[in-house]
N, C-alpha and C. Protein backbone atom coordinates (compact mmCIF):
# COMPACT_ATOMS: atom_id res chain seq x y z
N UNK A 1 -0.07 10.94 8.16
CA UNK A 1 -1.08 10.82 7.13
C UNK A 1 -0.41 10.87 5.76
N UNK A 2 -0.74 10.07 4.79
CA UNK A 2 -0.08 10.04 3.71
C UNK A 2 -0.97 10.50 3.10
N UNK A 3 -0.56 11.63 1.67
CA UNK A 3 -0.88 12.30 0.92
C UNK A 3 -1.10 11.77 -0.41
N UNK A 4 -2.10 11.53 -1.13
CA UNK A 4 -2.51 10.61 -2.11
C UNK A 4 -2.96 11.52 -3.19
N UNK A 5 -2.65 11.63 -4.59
CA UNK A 5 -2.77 12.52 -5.20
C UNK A 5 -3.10 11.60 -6.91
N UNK A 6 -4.21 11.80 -7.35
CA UNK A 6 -5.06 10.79 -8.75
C UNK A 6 -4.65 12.13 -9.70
N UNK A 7 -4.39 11.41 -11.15
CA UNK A 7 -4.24 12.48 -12.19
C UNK A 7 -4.29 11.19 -13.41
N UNK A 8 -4.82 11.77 -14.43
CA UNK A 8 -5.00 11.07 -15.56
C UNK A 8 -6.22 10.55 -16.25
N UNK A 9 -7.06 11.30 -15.53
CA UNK A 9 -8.83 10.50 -16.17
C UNK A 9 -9.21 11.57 -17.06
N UNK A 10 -10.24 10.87 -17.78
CA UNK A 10 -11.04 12.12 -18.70
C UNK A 10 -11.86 11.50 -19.56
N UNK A 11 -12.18 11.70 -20.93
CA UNK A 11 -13.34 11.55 -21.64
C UNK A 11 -12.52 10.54 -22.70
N UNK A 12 -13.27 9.46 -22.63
CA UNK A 12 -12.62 9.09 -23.86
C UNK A 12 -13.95 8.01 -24.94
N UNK A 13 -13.49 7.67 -25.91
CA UNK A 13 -14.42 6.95 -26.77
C UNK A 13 -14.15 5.56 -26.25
N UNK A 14 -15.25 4.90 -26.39
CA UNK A 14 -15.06 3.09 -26.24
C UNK A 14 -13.83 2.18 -26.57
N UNK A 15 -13.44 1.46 -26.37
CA UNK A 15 -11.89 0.97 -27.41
C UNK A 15 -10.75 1.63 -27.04
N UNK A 16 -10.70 3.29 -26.06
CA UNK A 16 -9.89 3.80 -26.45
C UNK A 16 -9.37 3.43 -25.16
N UNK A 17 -7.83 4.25 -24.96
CA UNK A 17 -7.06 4.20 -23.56
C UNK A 17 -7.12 5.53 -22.91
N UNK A 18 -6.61 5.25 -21.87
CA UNK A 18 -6.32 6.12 -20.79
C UNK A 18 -5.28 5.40 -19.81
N UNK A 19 -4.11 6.62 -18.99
CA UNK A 19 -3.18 6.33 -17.87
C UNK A 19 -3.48 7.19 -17.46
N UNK A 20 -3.85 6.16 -15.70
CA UNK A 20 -3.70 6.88 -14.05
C UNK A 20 -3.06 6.71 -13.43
N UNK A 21 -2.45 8.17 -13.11
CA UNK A 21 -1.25 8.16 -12.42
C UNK A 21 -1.31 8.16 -10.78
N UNK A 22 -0.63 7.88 -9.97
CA UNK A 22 -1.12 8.08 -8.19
C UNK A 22 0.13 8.71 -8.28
N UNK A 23 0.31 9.49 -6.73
CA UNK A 23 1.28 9.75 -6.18
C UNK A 23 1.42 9.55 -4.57
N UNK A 24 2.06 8.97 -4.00
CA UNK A 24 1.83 8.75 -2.64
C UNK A 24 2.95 9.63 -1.34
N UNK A 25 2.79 10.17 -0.73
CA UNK A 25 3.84 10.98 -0.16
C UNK A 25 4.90 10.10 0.74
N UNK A 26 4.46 8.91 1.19
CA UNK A 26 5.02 8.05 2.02
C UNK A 26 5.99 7.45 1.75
N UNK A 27 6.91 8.28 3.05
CA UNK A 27 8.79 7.37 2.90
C UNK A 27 8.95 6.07 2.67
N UNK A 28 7.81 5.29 2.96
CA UNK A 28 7.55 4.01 2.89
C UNK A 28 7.07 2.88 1.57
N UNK A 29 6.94 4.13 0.95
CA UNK A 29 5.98 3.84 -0.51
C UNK A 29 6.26 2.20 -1.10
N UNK A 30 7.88 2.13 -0.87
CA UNK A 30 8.06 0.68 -1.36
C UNK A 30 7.80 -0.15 -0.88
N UNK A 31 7.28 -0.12 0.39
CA UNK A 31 6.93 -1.53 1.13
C UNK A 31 5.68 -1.70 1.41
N UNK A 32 4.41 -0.91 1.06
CA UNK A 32 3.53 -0.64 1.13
C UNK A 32 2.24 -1.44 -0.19
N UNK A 33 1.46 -2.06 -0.24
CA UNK A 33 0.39 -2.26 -1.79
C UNK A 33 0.10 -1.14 -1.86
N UNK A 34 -0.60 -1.16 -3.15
CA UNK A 34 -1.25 0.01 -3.69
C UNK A 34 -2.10 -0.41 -4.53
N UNK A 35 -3.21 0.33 -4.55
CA UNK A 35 -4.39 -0.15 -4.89
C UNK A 35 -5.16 0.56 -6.02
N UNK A 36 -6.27 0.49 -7.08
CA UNK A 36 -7.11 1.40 -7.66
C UNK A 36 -8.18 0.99 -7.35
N UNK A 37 -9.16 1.68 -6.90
CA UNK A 37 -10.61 1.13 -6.75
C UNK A 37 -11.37 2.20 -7.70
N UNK A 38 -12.76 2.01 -8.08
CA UNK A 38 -13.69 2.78 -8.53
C UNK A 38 -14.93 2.59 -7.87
N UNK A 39 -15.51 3.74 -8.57
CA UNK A 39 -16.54 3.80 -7.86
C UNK A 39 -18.16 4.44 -9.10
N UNK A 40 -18.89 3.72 -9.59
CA UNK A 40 -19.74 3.95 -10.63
C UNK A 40 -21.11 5.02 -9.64
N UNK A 41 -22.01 5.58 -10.44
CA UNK A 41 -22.60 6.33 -10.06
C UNK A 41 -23.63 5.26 -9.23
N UNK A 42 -24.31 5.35 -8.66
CA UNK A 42 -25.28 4.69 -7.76
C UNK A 42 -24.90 2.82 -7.53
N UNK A 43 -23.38 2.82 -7.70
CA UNK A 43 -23.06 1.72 -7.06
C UNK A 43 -21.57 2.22 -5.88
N UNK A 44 -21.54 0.55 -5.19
CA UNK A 44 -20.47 0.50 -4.52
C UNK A 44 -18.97 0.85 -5.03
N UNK A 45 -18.24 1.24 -4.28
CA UNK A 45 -17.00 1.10 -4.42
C UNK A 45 -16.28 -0.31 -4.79
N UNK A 46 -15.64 -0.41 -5.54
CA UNK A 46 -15.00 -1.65 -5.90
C UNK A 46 -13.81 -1.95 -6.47
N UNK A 47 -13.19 -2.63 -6.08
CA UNK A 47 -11.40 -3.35 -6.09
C UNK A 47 -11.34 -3.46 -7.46
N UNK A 48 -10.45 -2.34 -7.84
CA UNK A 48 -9.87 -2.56 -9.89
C UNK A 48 -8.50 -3.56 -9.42
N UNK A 49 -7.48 -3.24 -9.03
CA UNK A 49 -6.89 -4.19 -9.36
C UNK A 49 -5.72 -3.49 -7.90
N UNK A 50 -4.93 -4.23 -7.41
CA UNK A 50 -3.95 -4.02 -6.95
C UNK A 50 -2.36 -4.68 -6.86
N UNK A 51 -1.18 -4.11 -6.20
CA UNK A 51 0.13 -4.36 -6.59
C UNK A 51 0.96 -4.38 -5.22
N UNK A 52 1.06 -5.49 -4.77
CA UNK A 52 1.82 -5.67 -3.61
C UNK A 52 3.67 -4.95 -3.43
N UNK A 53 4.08 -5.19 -2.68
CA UNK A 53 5.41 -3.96 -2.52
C UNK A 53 6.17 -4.82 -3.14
N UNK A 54 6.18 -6.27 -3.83
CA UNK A 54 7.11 -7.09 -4.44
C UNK A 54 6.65 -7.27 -5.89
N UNK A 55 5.78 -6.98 -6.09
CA UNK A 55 4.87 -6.51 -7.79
C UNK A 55 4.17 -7.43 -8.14
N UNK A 56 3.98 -8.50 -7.23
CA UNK A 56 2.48 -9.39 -7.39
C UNK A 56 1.35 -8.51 -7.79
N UNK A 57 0.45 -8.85 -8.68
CA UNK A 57 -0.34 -8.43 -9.27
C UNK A 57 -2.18 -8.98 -8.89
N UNK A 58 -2.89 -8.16 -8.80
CA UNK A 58 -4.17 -8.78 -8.73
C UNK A 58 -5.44 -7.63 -9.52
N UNK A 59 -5.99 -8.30 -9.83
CA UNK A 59 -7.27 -7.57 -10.95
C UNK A 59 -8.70 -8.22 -10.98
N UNK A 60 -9.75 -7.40 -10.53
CA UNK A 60 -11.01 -8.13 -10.46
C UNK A 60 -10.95 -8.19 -12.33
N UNK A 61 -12.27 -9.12 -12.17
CA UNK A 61 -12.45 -10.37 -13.50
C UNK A 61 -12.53 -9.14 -14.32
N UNK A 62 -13.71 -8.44 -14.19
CA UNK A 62 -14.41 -7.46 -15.83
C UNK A 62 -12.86 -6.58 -16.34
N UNK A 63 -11.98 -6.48 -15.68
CA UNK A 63 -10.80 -5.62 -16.36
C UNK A 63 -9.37 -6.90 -16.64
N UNK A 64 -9.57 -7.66 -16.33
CA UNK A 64 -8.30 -9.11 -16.47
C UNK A 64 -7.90 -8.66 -17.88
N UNK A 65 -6.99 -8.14 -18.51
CA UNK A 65 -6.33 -8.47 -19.74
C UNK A 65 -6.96 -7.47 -20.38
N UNK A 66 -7.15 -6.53 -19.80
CA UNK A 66 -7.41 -5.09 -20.49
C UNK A 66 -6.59 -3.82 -19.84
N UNK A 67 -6.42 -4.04 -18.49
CA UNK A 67 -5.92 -3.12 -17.79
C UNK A 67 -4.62 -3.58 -17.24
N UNK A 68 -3.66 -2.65 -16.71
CA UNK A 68 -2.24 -3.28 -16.54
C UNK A 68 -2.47 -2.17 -14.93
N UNK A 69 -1.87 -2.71 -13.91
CA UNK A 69 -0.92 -1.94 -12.78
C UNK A 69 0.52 -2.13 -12.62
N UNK A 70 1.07 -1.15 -12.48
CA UNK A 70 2.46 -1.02 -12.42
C UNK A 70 3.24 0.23 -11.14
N UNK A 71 3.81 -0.13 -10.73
CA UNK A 71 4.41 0.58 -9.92
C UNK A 71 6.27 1.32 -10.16
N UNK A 72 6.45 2.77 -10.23
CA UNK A 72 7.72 3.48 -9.98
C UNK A 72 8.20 3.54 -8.51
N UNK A 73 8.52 3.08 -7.47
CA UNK A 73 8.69 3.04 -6.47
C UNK A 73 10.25 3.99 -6.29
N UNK A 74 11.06 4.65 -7.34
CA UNK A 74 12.06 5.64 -7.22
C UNK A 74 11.18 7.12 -7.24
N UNK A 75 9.92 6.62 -7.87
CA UNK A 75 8.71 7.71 -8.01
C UNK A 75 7.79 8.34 -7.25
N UNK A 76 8.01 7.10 -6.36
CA UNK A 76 6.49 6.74 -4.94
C UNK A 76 5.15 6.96 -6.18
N UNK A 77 4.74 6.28 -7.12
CA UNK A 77 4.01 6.71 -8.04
C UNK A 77 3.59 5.03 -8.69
N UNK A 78 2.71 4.81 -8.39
CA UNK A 78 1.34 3.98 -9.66
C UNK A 78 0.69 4.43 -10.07
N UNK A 79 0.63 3.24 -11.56
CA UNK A 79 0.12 3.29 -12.30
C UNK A 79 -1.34 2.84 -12.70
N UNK A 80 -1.99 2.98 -13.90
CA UNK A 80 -2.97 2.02 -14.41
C UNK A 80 -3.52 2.32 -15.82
N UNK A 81 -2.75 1.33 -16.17
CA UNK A 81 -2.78 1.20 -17.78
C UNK A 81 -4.35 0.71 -18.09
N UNK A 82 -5.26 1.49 -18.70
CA UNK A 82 -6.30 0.79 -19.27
C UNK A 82 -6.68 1.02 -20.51
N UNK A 83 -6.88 -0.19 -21.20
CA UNK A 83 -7.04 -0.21 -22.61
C UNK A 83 -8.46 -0.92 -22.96
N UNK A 84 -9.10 -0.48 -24.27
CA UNK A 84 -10.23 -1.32 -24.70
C UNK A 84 -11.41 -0.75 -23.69
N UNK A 85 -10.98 0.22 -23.66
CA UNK A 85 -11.90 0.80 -22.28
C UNK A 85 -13.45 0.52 -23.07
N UNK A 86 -14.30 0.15 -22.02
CA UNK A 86 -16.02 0.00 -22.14
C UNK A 86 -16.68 1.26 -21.13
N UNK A 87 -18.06 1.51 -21.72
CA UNK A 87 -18.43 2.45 -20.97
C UNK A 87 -19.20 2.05 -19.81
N UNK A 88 -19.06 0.46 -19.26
CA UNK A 88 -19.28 0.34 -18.04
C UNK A 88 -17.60 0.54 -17.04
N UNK A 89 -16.69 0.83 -17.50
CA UNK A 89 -15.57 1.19 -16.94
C UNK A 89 -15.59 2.87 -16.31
N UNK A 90 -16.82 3.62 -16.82
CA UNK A 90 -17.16 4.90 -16.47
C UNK A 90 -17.25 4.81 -15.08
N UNK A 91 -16.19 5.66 -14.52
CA UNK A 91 -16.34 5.81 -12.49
C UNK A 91 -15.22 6.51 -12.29
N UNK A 92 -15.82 7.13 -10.85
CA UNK A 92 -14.81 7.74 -10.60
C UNK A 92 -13.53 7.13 -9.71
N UNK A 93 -12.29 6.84 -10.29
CA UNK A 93 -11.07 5.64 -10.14
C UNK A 93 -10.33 6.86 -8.88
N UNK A 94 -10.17 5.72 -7.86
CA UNK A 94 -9.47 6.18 -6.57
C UNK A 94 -8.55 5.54 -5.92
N UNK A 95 -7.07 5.74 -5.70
CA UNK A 95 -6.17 4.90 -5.87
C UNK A 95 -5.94 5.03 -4.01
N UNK A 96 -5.58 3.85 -3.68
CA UNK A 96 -5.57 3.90 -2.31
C UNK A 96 -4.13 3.36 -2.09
N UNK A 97 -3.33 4.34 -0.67
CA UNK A 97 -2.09 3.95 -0.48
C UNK A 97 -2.07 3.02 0.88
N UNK A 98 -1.67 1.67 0.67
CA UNK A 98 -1.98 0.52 1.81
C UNK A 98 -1.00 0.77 2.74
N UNK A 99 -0.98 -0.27 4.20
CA UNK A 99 -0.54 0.45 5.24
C UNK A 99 0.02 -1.36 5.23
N UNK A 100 1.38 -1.26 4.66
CA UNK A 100 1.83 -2.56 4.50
C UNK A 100 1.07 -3.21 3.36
N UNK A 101 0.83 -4.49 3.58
CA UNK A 101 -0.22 -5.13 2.94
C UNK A 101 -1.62 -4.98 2.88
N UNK A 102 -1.91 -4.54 3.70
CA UNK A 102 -3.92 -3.60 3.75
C UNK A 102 -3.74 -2.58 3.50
N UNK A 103 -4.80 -3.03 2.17
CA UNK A 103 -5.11 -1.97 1.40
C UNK A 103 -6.79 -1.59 2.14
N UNK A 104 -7.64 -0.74 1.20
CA UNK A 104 -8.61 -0.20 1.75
C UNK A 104 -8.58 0.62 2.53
N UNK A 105 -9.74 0.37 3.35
CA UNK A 105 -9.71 1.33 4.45
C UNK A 105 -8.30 1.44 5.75
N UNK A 106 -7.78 0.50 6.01
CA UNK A 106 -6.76 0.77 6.27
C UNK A 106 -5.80 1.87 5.82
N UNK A 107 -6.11 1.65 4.58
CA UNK A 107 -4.93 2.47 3.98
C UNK A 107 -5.19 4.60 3.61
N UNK A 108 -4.90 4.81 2.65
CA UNK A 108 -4.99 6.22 2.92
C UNK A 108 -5.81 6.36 1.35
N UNK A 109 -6.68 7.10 0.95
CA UNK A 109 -7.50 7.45 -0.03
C UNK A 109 -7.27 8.66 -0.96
N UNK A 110 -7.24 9.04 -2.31
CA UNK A 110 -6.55 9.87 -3.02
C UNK A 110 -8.48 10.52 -2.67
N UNK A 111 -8.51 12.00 -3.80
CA UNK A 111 -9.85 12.68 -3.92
C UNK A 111 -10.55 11.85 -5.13
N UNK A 112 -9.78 10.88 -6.28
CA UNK A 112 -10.09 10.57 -7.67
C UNK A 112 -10.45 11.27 -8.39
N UNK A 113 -10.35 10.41 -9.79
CA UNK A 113 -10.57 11.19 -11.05
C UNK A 113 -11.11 10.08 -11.88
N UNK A 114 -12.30 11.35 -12.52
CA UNK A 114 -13.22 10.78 -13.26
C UNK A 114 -12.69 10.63 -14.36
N UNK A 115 -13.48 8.82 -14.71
CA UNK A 115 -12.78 8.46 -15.79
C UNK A 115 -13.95 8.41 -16.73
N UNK A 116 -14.51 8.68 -17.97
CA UNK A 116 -15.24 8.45 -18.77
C UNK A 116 -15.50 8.22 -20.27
N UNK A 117 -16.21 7.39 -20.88
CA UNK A 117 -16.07 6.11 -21.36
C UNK A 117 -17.44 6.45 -22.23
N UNK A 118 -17.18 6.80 -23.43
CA UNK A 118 -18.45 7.29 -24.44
C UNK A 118 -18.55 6.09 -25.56
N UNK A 119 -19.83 5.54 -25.59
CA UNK A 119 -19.60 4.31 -26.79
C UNK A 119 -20.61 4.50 -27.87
């Protein structure tokens, strides 16, 4: 079982930034995606953006060119740079460690951290 550990959310004003950090316990960390999902209050869970074990990049539309993922793999540790934050970006962000290339439920789930977004 890999050990998934979210740090970096909190209160912030509209416009402003925030970095989330993951940590993943897995010897494997480099060959593995890694993922951020969120999750808004009385909606679904949903795909922020993810980072394949070769640093291909992918990002649903509403965050494209606001938010960055990045991976330390000497770290076992991703990232997620978000900037210009909106207060529909308010959720609680849960970074998932993939099992190879599947991410999701496949993969292993941090507890998250609430991110929030005052405008």
């Amino acid at each position: 079982q890999v050990h998934v550990v979210e740090s970096g959310g909190g209160l912030v004003q509209a416009g402003g930034s925030l970095r989330l950090s993951c940590v993943a316990s897995a010897s494997t960390f480099s060959m593995n995606a890694m993922a951020w999902y969120r999750q808004a209050p009385g909606k679904q869970r949903e795909l922020v953006a993810f980072i394949t074990s070769v640093g291909t990049t992918h990002y649903t539309n509403s965050v494209q060119g606001r938010f960055t993922i990045s991976r330390d793999n000497a770290k076992n540790t991703v990232y997620l740079q978000m900037n210009s934050l909106k207060s529909e970006d308010t959720a609680v962000y849960f970074c998932n460690a993939g099992q190879g290339s599947r991410i999701g439920d496949s993969g292993s789930w941090g507890q998250g951290t609430q991110v929030t977004v005052s405008s």
